[in-house]
PDB file of N, CA and C in Angstrom:
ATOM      1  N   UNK A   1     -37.432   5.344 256.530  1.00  0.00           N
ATOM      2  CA  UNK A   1     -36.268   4.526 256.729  1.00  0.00           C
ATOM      3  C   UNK A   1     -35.764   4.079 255.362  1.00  0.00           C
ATOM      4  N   UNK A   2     -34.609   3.764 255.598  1.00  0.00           N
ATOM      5  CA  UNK A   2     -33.875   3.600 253.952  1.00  0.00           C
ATOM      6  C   UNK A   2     -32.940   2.380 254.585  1.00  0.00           C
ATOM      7  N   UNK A   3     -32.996   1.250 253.636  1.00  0.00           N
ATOM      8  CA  UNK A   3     -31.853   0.473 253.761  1.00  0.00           C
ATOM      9  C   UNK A   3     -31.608  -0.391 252.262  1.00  0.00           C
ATOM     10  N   UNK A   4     -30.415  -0.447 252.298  1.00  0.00           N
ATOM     11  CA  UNK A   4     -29.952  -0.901 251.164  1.00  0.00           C
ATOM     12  C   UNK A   4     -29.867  -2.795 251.315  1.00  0.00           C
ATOM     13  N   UNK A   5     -29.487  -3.158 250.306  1.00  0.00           N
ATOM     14  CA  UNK A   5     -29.781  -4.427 249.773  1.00  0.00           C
ATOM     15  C   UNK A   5     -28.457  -4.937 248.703  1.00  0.00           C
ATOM     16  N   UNK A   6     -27.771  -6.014 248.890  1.00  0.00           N
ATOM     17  CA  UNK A   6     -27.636  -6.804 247.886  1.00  0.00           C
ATOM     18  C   UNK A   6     -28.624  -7.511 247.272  1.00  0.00           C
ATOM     19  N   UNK A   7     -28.921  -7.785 245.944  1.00  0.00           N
ATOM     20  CA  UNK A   7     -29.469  -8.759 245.043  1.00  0.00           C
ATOM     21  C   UNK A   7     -28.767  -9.216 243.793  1.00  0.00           C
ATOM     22  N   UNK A   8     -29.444 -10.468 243.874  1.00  0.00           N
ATOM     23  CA  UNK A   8     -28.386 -11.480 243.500  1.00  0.00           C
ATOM     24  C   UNK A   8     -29.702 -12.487 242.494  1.00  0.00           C
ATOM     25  N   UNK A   9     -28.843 -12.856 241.344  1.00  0.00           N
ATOM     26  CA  UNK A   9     -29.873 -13.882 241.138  1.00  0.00           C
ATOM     27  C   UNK A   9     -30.808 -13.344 239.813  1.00  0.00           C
ATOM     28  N   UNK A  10     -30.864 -11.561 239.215  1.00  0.00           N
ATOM     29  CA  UNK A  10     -31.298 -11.307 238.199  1.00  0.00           C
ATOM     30  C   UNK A  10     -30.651 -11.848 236.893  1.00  0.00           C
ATOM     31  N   UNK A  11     -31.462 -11.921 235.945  1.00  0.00           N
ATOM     32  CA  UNK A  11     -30.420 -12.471 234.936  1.00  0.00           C
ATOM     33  C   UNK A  11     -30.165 -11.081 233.854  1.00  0.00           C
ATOM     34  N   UNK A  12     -30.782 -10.166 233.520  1.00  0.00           N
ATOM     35  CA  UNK A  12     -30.283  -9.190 232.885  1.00  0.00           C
ATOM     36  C   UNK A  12     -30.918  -7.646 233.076  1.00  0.00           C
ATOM     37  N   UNK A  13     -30.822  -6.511 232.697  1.00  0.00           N
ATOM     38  CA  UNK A  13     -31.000  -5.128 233.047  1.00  0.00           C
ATOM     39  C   UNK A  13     -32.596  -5.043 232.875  1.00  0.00           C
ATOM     40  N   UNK A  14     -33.263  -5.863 231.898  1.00  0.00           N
ATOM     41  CA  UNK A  14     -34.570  -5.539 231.883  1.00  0.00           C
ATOM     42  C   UNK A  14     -35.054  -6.089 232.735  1.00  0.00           C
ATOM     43  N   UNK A  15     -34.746  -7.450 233.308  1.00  0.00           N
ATOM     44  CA  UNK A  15     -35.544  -7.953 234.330  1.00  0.00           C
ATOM     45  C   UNK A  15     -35.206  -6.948 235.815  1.00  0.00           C
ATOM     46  N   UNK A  16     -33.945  -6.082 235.632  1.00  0.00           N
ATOM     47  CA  UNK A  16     -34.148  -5.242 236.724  1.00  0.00           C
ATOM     48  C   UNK A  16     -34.706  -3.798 237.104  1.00  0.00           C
ATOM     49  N   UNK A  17     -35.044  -3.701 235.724  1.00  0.00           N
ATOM     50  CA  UNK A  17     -35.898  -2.371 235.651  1.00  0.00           C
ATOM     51  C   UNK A  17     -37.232  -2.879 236.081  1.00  0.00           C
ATOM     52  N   UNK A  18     -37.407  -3.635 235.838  1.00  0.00           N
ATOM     53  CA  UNK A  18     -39.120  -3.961 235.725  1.00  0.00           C
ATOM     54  C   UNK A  18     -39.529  -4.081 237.046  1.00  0.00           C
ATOM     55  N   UNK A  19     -38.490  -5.068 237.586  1.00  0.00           N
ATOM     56  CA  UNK A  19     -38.515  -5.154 239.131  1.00  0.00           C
ATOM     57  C   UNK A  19     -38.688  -3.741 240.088  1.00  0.00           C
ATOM     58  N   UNK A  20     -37.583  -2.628 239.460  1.00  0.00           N
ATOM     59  CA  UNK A  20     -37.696  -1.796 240.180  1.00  0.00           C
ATOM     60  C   UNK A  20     -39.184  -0.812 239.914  1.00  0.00           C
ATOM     61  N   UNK A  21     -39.814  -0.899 238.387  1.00  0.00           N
ATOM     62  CA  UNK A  21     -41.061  -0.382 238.608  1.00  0.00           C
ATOM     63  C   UNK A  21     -41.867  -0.601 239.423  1.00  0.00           C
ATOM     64  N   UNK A  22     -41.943  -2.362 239.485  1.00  0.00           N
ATOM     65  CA  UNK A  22     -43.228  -2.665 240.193  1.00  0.00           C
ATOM     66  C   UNK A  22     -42.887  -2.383 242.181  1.00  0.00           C
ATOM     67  N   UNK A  23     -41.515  -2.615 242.629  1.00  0.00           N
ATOM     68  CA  UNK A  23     -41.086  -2.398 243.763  1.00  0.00           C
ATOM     69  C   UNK A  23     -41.973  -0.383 243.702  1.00  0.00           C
ATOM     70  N   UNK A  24     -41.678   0.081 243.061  1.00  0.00           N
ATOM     71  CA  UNK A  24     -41.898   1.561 243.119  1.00  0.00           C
ATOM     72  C   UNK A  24     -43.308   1.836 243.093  1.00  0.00           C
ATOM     73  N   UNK A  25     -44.510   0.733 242.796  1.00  0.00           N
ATOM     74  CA  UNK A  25     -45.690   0.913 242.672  1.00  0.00           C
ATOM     75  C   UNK A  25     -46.406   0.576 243.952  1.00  0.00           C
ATOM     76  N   UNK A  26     -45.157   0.039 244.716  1.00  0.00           N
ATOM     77  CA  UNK A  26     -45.736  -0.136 246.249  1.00  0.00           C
ATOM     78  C   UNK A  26     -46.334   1.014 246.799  1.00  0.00           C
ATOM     79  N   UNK A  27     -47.125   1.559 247.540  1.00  0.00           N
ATOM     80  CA  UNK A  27     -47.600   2.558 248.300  1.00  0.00           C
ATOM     81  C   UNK A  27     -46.348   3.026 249.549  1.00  0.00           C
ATOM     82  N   UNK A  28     -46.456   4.441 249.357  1.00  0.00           N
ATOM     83  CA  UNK A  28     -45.081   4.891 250.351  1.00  0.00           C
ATOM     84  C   UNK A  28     -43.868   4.518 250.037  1.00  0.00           C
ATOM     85  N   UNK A  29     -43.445   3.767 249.229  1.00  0.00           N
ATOM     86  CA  UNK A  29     -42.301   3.376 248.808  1.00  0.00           C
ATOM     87  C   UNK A  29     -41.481   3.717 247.521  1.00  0.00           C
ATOM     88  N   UNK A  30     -40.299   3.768 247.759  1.00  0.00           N
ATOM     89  CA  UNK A  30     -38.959   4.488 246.459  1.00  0.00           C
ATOM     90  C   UNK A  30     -38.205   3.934 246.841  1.00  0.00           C
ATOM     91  N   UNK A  31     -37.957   3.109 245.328  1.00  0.00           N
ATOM     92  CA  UNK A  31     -36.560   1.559 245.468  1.00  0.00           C
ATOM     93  C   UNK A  31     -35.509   2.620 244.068  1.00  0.00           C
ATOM     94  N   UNK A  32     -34.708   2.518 244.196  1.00  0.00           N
ATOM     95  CA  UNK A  32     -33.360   2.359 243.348  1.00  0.00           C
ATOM     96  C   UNK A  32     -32.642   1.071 243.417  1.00  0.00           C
ATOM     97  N   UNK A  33     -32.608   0.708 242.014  1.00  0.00           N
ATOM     98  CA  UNK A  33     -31.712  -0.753 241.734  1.00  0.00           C
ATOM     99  C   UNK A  33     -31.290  -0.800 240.853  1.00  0.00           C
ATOM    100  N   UNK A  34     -29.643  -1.094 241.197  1.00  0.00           N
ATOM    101  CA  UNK A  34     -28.686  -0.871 240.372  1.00  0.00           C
ATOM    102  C   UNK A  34     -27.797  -2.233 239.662  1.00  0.00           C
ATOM    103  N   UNK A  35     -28.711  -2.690 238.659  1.00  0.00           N
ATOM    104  CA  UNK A  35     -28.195  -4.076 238.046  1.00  0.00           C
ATOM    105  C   UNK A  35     -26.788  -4.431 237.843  1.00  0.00           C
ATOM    106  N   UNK A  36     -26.006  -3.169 237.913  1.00  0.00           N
ATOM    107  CA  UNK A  36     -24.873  -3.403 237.528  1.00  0.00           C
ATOM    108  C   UNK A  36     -23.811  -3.683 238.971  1.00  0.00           C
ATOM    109  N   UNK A  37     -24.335  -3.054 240.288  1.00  0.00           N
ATOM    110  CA  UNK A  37     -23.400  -3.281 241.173  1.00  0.00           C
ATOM    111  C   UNK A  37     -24.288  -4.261 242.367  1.00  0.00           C
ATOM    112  N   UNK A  38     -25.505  -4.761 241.327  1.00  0.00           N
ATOM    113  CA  UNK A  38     -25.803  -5.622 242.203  1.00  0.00           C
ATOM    114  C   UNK A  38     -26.718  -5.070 243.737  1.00  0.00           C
ATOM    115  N   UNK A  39     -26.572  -4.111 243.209  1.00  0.00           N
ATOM    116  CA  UNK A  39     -27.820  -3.402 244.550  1.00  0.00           C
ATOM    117  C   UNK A  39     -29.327  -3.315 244.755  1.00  0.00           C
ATOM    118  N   UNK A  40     -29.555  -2.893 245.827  1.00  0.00           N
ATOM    119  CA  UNK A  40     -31.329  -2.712 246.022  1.00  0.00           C
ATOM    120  C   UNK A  40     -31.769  -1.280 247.290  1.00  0.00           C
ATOM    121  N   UNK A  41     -32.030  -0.280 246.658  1.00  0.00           N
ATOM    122  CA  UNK A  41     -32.019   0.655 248.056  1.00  0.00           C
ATOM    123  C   UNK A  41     -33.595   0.863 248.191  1.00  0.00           C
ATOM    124  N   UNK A  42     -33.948   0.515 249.195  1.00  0.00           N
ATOM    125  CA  UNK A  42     -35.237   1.040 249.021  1.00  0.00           C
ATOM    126  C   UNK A  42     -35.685   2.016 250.252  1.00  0.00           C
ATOM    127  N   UNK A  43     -36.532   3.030 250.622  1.00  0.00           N
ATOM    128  CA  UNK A  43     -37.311   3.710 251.368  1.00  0.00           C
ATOM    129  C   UNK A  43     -38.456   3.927 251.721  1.00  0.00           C
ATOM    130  N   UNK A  44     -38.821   3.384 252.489  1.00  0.00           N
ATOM    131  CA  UNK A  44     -40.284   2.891 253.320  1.00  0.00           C
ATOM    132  C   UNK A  44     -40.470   3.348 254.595  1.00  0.00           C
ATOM    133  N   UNK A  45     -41.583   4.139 254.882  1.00  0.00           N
ATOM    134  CA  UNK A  45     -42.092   4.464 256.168  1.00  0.00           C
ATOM    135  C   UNK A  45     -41.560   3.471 257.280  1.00  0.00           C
ATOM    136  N   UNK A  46     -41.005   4.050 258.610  1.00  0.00           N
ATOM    137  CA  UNK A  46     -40.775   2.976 259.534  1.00  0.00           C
ATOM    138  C   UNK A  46     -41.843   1.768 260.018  1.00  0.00           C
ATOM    139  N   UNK A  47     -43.231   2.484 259.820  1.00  0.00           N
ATOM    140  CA  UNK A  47     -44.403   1.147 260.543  1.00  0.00           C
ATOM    141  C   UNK A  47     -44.654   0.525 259.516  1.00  0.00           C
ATOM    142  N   UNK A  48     -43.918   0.459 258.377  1.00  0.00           N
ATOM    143  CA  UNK A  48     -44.599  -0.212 257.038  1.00  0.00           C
ATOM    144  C   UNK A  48     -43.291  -0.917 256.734  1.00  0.00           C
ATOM    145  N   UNK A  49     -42.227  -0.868 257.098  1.00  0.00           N
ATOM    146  CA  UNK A  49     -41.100  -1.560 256.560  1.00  0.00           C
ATOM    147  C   UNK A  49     -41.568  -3.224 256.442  1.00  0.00           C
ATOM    148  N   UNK A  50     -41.930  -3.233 257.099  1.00  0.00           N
ATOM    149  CA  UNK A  50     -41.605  -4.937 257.408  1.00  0.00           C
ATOM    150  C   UNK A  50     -42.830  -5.895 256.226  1.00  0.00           C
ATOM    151  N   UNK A  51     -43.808  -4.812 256.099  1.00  0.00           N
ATOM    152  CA  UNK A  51     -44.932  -5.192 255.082  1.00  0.00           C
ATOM    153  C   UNK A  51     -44.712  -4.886 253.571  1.00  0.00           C
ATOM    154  N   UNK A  52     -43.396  -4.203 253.847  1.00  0.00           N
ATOM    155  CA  UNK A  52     -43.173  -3.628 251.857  1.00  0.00           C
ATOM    156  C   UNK A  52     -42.294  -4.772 251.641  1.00  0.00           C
ATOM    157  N   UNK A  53     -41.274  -5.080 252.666  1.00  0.00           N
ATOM    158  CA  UNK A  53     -40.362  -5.826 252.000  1.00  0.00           C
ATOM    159  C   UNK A  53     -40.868  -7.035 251.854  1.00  0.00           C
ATOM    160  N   UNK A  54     -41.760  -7.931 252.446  1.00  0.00           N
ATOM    161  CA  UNK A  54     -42.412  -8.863 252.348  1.00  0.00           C
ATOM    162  C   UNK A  54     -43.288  -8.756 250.652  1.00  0.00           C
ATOM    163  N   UNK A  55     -44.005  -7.582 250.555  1.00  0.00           N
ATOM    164  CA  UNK A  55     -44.151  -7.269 248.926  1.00  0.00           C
ATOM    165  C   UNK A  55     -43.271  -7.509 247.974  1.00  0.00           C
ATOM    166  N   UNK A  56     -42.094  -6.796 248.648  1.00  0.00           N
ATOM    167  CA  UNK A  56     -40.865  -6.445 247.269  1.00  0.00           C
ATOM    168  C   UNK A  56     -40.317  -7.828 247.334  1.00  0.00           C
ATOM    169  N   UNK A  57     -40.237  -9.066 248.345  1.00  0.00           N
ATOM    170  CA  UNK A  57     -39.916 -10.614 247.582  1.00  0.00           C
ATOM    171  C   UNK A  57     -40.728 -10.848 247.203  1.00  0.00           C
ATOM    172  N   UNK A  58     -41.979 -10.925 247.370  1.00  0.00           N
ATOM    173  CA  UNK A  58     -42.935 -11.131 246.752  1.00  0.00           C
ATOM    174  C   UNK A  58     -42.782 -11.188 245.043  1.00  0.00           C
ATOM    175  N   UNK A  59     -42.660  -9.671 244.828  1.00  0.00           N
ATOM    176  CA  UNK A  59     -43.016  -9.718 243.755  1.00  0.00           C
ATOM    177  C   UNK A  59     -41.583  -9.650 243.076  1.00  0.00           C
ATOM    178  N   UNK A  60     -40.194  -9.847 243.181  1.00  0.00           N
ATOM    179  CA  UNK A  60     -39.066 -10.175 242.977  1.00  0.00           C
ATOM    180  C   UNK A  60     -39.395 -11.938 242.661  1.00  0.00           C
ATOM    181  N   UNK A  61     -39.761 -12.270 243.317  1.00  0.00           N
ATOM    182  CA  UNK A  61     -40.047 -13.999 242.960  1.00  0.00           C
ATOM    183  C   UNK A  61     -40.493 -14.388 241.340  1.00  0.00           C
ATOM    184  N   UNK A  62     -42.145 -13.144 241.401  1.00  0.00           N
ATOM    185  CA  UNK A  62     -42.507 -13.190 240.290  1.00  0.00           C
ATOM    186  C   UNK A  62     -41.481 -12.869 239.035  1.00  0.00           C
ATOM    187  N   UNK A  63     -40.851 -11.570 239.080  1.00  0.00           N
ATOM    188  CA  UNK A  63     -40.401 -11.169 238.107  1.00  0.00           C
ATOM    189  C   UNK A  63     -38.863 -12.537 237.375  1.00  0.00           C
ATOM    190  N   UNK A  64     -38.574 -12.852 238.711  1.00  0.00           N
ATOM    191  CA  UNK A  64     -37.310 -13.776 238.497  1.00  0.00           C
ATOM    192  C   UNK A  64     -36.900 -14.643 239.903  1.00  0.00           C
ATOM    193  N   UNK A  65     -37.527 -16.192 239.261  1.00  0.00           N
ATOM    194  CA  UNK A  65     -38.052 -16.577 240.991  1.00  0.00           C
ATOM    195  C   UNK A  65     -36.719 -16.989 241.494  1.00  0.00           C
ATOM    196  N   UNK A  66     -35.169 -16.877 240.931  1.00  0.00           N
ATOM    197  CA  UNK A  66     -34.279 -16.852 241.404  1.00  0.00           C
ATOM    198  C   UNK A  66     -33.740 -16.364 242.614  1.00  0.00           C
ATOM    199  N   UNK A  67     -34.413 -14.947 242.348  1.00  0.00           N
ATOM    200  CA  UNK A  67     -33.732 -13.748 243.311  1.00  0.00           C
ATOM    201  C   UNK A  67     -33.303 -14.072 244.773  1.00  0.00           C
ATOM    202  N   UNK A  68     -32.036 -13.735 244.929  1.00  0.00           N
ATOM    203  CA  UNK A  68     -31.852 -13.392 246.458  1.00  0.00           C
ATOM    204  C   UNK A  68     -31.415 -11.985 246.903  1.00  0.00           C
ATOM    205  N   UNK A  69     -32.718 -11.458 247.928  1.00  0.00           N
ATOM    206  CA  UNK A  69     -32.306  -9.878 248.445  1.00  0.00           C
ATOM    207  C   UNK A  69     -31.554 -10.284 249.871  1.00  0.00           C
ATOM    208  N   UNK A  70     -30.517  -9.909 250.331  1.00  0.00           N
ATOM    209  CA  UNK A  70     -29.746  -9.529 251.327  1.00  0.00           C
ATOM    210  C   UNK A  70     -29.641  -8.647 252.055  1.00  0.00           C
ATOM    211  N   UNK A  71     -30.173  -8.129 252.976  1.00  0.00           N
ATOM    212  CA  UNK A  71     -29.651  -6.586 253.585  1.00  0.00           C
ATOM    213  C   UNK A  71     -28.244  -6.372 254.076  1.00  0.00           C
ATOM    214  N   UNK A  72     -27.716  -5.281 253.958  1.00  0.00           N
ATOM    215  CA  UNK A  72     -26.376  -4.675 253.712  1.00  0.00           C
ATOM    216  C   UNK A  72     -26.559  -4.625 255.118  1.00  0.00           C
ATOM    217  N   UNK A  73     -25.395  -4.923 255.543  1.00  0.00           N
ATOM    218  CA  UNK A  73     -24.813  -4.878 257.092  1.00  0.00           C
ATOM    219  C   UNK A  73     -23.758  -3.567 257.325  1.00  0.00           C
TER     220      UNK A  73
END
């Protein structure tokens, strides 16, 4: 499953690379994030969705405890 994301709340390109490494070190999971239009796409097994994204704020908190992820409607 793939769903995309607004995020909101980084303050510059490195804090969004980094984010997207560690999002990518999740198991089963491949994030693309695009600092510049403000996006978050990520792809996660359907029985695991609900346990990655709970990771990926997780560790979005850490990197920049600002963050707000949104899912795209």
């Amino acid at each position: 499953m793939t769903k995309t994301f607004d995020i909101e709340g980084l303050d510059c390109a490195n804090c969004a690379k980094r984010l997207e490494d560690l999002i990518n070190k999740i198991p089963e999971t491949e994030c693309r994030l695009s600092f510049a239009a403000g996006l978050l796409r990520i792809t996660a097994p359907d029985y695991a969705y609900g346990a990655v994204m709970k990771e990926v704020r997780r560790v979005a908190r850490i990197v920049e405890p600002e963050v707000v992820i949104t899912e795209k409607r």
